[in-house]
N, C-alpha and C. Protein backbone atom coordinates (compact mmCIF):
# COMPACT_ATOMS: atom_id res chain seq x y z
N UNK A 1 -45.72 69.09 -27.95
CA UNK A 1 -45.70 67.64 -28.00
C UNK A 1 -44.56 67.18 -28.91
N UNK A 2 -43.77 66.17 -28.28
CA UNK A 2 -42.52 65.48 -29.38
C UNK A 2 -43.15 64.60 -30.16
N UNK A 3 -42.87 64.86 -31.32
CA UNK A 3 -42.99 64.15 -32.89
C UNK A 3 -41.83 62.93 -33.01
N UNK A 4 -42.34 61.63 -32.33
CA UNK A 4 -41.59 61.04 -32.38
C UNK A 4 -40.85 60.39 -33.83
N UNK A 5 -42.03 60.52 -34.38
CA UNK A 5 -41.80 59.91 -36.08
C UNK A 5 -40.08 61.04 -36.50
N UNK A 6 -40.35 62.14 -36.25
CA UNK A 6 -39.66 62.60 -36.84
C UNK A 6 -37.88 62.88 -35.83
N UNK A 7 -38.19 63.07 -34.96
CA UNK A 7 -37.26 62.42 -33.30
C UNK A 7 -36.46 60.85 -33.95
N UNK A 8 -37.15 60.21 -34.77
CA UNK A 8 -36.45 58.73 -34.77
C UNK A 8 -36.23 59.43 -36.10
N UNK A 9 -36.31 59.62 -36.81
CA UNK A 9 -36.03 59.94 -38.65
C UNK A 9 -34.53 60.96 -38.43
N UNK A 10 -34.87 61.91 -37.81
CA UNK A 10 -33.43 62.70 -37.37
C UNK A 10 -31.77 62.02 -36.44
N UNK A 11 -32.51 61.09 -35.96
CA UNK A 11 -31.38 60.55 -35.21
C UNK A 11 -31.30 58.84 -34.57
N UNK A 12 -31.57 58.06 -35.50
CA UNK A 12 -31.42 56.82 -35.54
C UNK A 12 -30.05 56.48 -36.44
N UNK A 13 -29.46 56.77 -37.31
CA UNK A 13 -27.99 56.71 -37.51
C UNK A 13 -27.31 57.25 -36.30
N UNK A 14 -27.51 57.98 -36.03
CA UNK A 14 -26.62 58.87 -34.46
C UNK A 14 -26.55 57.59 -33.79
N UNK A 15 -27.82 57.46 -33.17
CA UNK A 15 -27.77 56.35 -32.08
C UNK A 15 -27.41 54.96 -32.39
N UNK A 16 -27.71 54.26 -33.97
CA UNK A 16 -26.76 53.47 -34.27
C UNK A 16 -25.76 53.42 -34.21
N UNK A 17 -25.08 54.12 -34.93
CA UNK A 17 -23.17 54.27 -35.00
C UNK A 17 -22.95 54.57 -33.72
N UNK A 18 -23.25 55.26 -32.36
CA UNK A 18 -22.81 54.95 -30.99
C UNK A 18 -22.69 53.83 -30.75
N UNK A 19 -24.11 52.93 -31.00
CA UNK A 19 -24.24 51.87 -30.24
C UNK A 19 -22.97 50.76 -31.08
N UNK A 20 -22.98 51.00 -32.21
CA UNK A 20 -21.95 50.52 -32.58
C UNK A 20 -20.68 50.05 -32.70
N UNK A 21 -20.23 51.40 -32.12
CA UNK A 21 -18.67 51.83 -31.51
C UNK A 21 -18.57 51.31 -30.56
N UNK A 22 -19.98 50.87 -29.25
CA UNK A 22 -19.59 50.24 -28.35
C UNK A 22 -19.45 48.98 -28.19
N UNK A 23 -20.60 48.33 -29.33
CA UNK A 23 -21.04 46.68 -29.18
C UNK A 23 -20.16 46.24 -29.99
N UNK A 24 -19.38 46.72 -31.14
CA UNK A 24 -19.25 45.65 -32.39
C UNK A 24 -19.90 44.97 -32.86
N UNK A 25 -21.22 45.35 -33.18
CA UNK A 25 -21.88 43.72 -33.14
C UNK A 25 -23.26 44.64 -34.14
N UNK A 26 -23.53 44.60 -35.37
CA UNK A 26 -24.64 44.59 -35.88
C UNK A 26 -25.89 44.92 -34.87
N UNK A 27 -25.88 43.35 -34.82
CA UNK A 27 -27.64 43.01 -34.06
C UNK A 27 -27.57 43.97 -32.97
N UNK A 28 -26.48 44.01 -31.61
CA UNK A 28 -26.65 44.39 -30.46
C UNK A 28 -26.98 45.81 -30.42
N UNK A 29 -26.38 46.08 -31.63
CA UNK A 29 -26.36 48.06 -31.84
C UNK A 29 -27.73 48.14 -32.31
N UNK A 30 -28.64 47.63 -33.45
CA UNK A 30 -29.71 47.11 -33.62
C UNK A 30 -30.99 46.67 -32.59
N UNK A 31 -30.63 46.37 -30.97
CA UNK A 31 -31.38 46.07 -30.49
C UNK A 31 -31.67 47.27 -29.25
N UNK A 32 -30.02 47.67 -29.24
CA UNK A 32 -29.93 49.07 -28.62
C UNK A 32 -30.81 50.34 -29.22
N UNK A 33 -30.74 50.87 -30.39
CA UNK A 33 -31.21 51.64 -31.22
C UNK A 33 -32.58 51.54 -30.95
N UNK A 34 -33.45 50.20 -31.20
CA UNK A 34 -34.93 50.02 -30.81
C UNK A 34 -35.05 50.25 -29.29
N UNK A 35 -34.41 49.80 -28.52
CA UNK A 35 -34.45 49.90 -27.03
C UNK A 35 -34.61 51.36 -26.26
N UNK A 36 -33.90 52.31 -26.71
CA UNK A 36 -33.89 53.44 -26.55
C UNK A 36 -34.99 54.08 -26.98
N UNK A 37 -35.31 54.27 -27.95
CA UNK A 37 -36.83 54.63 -29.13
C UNK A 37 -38.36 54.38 -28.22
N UNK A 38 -37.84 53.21 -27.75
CA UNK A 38 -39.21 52.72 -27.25
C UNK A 38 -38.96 52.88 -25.96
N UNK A 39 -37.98 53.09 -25.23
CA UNK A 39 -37.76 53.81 -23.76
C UNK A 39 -38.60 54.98 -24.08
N UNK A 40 -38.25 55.97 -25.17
CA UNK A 40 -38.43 57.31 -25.04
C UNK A 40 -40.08 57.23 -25.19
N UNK A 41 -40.78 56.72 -25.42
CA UNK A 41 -42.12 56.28 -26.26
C UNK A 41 -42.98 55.89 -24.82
N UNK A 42 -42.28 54.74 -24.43
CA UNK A 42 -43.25 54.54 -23.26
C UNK A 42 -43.20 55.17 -21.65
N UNK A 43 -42.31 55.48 -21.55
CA UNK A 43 -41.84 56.75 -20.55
C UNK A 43 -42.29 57.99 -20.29
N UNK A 44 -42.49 58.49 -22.16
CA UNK A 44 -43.30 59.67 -22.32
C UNK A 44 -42.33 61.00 -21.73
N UNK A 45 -40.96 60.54 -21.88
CA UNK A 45 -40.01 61.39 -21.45
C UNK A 45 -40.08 62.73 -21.68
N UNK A 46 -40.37 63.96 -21.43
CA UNK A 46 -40.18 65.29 -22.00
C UNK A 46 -38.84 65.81 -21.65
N UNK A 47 -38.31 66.36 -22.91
CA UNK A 47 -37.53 66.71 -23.29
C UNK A 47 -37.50 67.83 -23.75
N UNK A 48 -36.54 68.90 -23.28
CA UNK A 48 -36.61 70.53 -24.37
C UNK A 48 -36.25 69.87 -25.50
N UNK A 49 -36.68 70.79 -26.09
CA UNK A 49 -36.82 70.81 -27.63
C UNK A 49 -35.20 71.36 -28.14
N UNK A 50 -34.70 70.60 -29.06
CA UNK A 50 -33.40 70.57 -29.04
C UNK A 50 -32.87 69.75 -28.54
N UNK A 51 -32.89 68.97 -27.36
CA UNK A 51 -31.81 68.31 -26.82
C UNK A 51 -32.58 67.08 -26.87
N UNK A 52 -33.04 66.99 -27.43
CA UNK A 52 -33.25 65.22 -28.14
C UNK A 52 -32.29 64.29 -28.50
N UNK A 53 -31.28 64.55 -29.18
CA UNK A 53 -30.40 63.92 -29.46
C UNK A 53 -29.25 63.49 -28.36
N UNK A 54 -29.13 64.94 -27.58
CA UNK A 54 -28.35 64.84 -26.39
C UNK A 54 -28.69 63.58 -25.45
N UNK A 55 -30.03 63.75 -25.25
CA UNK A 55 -30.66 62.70 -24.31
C UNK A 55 -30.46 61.18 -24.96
N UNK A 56 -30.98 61.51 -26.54
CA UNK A 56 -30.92 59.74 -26.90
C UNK A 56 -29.36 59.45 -26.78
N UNK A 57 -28.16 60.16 -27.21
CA UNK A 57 -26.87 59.43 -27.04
C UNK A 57 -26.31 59.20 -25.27
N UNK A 58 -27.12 59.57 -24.94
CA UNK A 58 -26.30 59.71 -22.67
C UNK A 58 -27.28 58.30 -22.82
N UNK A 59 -28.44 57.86 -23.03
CA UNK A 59 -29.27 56.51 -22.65
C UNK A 59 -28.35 55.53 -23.86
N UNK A 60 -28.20 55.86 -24.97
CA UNK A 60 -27.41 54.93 -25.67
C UNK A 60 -25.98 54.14 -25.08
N UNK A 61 -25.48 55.37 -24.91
CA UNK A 61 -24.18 55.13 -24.06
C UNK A 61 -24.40 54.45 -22.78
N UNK A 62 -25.45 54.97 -22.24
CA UNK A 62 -25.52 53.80 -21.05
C UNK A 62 -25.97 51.89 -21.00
N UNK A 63 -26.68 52.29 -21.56
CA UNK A 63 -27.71 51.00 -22.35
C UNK A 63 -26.24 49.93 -22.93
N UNK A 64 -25.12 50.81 -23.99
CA UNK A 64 -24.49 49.75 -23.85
C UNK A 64 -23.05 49.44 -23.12
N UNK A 65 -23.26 50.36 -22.33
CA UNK A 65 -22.37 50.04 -21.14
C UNK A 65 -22.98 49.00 -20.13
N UNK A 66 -24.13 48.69 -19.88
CA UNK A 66 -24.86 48.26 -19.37
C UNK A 66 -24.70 46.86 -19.94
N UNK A 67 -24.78 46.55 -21.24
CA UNK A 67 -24.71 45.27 -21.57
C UNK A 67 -23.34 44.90 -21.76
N UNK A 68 -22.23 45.85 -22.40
CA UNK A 68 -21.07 45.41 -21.90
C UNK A 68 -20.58 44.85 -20.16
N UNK A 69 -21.17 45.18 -19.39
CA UNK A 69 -20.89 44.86 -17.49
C UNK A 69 -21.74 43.42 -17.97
N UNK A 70 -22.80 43.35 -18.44
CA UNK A 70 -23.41 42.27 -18.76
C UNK A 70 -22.57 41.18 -18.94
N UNK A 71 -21.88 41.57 -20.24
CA UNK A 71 -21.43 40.66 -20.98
C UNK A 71 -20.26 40.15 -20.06
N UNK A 72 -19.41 41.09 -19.79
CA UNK A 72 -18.22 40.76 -18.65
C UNK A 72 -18.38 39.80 -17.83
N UNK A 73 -19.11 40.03 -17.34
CA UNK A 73 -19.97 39.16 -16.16
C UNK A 73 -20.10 37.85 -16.73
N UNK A 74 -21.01 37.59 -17.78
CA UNK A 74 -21.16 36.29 -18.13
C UNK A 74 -20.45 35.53 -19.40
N UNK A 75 -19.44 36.58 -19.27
CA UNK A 75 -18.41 35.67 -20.30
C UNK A 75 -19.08 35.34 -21.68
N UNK A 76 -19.36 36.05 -22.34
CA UNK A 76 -20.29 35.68 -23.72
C UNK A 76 -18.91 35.94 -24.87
N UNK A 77 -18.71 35.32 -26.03
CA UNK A 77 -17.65 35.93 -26.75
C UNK A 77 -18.40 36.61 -27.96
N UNK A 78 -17.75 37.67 -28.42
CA UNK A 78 -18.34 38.98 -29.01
C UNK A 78 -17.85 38.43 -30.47
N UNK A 79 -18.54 38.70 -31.34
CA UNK A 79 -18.35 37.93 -32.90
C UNK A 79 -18.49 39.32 -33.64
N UNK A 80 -17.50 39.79 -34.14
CA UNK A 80 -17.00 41.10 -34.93
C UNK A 80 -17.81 40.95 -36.45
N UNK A 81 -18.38 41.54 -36.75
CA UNK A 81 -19.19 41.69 -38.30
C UNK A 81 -18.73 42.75 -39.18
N UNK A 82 -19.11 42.93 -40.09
CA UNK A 82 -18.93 43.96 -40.89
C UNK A 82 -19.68 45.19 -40.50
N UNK A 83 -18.64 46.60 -40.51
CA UNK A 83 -19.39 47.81 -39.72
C UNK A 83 -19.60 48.54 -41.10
N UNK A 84 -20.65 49.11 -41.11
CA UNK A 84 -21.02 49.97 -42.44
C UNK A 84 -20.68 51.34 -42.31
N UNK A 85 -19.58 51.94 -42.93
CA UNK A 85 -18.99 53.33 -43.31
C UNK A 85 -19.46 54.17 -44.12
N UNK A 86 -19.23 55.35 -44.06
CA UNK A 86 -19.50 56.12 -44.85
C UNK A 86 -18.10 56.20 -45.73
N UNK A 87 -18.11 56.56 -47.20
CA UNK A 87 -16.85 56.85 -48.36
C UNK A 87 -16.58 58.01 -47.30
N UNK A 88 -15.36 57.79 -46.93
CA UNK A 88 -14.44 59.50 -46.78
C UNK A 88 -13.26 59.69 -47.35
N UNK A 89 -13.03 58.32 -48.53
CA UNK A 89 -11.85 58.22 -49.41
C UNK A 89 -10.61 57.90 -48.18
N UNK A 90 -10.90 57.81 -47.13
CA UNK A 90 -9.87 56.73 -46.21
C UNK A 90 -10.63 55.79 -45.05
N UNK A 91 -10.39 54.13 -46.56
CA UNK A 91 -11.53 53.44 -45.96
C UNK A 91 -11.12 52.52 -44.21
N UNK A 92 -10.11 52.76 -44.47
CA UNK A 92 -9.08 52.00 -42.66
C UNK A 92 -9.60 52.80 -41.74
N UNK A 93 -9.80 54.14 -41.97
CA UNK A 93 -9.97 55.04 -40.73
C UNK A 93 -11.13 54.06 -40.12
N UNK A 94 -12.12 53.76 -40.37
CA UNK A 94 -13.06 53.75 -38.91
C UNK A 94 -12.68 52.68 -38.18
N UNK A 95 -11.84 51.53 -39.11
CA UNK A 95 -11.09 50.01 -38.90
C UNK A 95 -10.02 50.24 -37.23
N UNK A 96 -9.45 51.78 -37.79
CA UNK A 96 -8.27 51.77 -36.91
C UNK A 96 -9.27 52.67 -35.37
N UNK A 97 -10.76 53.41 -35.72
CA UNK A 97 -11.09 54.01 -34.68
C UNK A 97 -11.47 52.56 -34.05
N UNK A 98 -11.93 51.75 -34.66
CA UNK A 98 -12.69 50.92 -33.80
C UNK A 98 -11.57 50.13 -33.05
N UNK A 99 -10.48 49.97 -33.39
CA UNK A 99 -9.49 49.32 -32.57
C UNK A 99 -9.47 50.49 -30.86
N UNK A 100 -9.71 50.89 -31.13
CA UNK A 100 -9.66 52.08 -29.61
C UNK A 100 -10.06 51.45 -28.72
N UNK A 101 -9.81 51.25 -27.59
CA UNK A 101 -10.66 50.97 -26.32
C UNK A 101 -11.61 52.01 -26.39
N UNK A 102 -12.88 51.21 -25.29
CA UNK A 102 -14.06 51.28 -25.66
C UNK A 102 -13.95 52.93 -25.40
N UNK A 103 -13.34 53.37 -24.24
CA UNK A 103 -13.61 55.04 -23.44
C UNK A 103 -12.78 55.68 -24.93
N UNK A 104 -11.97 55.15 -25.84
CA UNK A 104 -11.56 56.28 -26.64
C UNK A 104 -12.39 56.56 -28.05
N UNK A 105 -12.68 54.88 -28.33
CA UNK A 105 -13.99 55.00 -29.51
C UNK A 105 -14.67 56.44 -28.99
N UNK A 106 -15.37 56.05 -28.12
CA UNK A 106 -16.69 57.09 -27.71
C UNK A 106 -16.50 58.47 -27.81
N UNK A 107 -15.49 59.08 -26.90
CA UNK A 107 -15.08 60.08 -27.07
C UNK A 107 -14.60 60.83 -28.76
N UNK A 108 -13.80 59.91 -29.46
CA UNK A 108 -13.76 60.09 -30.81
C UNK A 108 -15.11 60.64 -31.48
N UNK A 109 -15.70 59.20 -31.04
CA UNK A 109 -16.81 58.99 -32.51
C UNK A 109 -17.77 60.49 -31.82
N UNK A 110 -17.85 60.82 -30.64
CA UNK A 110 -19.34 61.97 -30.35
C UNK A 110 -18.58 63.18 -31.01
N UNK A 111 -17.06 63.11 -31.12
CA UNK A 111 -16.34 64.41 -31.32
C UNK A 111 -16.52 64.85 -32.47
N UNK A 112 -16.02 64.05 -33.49
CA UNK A 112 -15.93 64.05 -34.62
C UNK A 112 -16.88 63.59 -35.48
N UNK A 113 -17.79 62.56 -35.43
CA UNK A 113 -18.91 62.21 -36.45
C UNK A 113 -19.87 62.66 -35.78
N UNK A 114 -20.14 63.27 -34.39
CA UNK A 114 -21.47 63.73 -34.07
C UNK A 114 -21.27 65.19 -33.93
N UNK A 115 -20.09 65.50 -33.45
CA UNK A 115 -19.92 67.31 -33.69
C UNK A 115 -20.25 67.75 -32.15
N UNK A 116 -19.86 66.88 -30.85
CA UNK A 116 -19.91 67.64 -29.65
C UNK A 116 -18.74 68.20 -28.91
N UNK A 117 -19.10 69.55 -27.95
CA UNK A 117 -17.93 69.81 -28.11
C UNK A 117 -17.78 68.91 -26.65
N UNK A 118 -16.65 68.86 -25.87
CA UNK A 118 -16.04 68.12 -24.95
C UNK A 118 -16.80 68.29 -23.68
N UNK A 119 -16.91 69.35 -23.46
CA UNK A 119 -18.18 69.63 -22.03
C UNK A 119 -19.76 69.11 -22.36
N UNK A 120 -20.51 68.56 -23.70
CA UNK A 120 -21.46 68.03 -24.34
C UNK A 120 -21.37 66.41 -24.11
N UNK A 121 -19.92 66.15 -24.64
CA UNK A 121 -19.52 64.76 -24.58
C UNK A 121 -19.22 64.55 -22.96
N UNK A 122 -18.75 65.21 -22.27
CA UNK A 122 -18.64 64.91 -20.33
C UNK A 122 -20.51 65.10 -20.04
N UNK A 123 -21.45 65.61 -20.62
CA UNK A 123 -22.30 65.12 -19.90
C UNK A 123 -23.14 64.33 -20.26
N UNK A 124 -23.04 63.54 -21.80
CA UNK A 124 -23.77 62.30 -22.30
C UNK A 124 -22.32 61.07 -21.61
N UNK A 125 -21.64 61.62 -21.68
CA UNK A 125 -20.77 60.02 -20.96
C UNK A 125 -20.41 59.76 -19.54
N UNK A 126 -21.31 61.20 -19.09
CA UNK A 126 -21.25 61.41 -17.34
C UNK A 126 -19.77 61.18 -16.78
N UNK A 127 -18.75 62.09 -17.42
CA UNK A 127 -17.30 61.82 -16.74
C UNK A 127 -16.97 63.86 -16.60
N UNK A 128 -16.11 63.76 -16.40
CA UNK A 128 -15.98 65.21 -16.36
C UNK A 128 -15.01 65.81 -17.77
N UNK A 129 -15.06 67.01 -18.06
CA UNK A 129 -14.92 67.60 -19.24
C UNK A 129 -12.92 67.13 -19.36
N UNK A 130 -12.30 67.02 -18.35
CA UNK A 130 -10.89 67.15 -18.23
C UNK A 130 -10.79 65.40 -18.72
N UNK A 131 -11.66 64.79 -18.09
CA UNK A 131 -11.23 63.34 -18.73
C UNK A 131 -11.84 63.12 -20.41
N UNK A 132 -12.84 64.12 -20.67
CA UNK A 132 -12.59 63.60 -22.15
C UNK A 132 -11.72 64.50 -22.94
N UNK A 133 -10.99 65.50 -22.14
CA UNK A 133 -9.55 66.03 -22.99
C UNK A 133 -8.69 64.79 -22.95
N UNK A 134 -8.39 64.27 -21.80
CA UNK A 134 -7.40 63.24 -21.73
C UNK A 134 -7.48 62.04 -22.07
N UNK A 135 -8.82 61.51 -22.81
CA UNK A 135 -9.04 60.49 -23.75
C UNK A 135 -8.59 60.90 -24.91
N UNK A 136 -9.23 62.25 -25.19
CA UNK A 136 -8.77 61.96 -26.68
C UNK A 136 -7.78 62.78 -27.02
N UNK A 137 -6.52 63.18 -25.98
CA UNK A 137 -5.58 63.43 -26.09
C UNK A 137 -4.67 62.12 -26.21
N UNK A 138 -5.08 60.52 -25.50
CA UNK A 138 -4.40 59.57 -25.52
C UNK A 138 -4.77 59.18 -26.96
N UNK A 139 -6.38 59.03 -27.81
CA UNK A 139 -7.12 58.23 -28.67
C UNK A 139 -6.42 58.85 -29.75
N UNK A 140 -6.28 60.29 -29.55
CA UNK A 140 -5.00 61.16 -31.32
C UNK A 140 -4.11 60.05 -31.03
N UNK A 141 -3.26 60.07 -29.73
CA UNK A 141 -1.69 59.58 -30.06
C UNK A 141 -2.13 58.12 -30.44
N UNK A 142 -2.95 57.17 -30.07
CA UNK A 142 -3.00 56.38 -30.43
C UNK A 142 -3.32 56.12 -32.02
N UNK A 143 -4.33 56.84 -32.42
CA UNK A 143 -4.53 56.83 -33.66
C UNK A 143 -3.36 57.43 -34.64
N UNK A 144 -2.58 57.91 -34.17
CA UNK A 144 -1.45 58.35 -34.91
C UNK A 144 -0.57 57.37 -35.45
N UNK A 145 -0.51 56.82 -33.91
CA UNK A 145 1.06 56.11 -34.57
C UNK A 145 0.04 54.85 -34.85
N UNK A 146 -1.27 54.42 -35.11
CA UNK A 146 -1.42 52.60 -35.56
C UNK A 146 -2.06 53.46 -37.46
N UNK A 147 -2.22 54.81 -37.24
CA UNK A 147 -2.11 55.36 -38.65
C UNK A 147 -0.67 54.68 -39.45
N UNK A 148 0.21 55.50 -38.93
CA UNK A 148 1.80 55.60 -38.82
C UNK A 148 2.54 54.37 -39.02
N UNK A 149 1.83 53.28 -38.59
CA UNK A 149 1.98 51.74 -38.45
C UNK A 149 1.52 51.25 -40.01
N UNK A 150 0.21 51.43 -40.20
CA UNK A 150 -0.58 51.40 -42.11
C UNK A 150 0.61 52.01 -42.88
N UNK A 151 0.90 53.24 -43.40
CA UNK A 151 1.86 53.62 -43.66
C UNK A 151 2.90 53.31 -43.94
N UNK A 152 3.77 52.84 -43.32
CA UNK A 152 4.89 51.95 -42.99
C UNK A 152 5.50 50.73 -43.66
């Protein structure tokens, strides 16, 4: 039986900071985060053991792709807030990830702050393993040179 208490205690930052990277938006990442939780709750989803996390970031990612087509659609304008970082003694970095379009955020942020490897990240973002080489083969060069740009 999944221990949800402890299922949400292990990976509710995870699924925040996704939802984050996608919404900009406090609340929306906030409403995502609960949305998912209580998908998994009333669904009664079984899941191997282990891939809990896998599963909550592929429904995260969808959930706010889902409200991004939303939003598109009905023209809503998106109001940028303050995103909460962790100290890594370079406080621009997440400033300059979040400038990424949305497909390079994602790919970044599962790579590097969640630790998946690229065939993990092609099947929570349902694309194939060669397009998230070639995101974040574009999301380095990009992050390079608007690094390179600070600098300057």
């Amino acid at each position: 039986m999944l221990d949800i208490t402890q299922v949400y205690n292990d990976n509710k930052n995870s699924v925040y900071r996704l939802a984050l990277t996608y919404l900009h938006s406090q609340a929306e990442a906030e409403d995502v985060c609960h949305d998912v939780f209580i998908r998994m709750i009333e669904r009664k989803i079984s899941i191997l053991p282990g891939k809990e996390r896998a599963w909550l970031l592929t429904v995260t990612a969808n959930e706010c792709k889902n409200r991004l087509k939303f939003w598109n659609r009905h023209k809503n304008e998106e109001l940028l807030e303050y995103i909460p970082q962790e100290d890594t003694g370079s406080p621009n970095i997440l400033d300059v990830v979040m400038s990424l379009s949305e497909k390079e955020r994602a790919v970044i942020y599962l790579y590097y702050y969640e630790g998946y490897a690229t065939e993990e990240i092609a099947g929570i973002l349902k694309i194939t393993a060669s397009a998230v080489r070639s995101r974040m083969e574009r999301a380095r060069k990009h992050l390079k040179s608007k690094l390179e740009g600070e600098l300057s």
